[in-house]
Protein backbone atom coordinates (compact mmCIF):
# COMPACT_ATOMS: atom_id res chain seq x y z
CA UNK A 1 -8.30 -0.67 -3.49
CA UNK A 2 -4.49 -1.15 -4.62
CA UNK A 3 -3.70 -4.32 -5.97
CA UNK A 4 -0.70 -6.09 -7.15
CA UNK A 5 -0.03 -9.64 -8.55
CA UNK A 6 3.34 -11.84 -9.21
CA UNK A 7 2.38 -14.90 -11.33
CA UNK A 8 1.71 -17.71 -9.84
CA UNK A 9 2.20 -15.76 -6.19
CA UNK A 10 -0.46 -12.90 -4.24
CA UNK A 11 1.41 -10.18 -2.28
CA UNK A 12 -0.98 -8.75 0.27
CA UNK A 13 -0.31 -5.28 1.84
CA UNK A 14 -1.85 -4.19 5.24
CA UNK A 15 -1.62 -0.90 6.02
CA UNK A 16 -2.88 0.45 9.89
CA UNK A 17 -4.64 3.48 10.60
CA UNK A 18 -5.08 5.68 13.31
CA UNK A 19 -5.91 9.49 14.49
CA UNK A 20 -6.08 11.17 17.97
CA UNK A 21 -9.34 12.03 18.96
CA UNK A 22 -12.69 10.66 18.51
CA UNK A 23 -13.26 11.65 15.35
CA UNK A 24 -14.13 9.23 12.51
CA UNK A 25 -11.98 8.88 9.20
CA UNK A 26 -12.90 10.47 6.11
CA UNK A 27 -13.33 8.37 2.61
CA UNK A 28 -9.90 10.19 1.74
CA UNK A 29 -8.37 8.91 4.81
CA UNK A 30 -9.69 5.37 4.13
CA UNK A 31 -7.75 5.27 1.07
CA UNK A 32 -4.28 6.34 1.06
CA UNK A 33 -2.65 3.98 -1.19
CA UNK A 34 -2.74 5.05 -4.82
CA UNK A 35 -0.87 2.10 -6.52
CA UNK A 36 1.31 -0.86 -5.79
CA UNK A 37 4.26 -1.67 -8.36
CA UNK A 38 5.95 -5.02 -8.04
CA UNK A 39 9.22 -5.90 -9.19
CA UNK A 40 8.90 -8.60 -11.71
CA UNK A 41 10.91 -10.95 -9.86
CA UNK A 42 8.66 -10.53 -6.42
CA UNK A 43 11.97 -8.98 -4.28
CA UNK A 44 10.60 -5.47 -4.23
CA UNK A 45 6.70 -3.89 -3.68
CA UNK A 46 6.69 -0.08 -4.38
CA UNK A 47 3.65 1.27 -2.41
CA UNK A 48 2.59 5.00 -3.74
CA UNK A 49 0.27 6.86 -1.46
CA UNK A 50 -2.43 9.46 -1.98
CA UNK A 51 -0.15 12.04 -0.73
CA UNK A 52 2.75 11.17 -3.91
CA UNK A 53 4.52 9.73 -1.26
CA UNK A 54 6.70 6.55 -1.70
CA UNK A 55 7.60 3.29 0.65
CA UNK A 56 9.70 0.62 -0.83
CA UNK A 57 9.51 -2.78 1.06
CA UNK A 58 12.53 -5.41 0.06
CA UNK A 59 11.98 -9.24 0.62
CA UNK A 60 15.49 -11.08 1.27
């Protein structure tokens, strides 16, 4: 699991998943988020994923 903490504040991320088909997930596919920077003053949450990948999410 990914965590990430601002003092004195929690930032939670939920990520959904889904696949076609009736398949189940695989342990890799139950974890694609590799890390979770914060900016230090709580605006900005980088989320990496397994994949290298990157999402930026900005609070206003």
């Amino acid at each position: 699991m990914a965590t990430g903490r601002v003092e004195q504040e929690s930032i939670y991320v939920t990520l959904m998943l889904w696949k076609k088909g009736k398949k189940g997930f695989t342990k890799k596919e139950l974890s694609p988020v590799k890390e979770i920077n914060i900016a230090e003053d709580g605006k900005r949450v980088e989320i990496v994923f397994a994949d290298r990948s990157r999402k930026i999410v900005t609070f206003r």
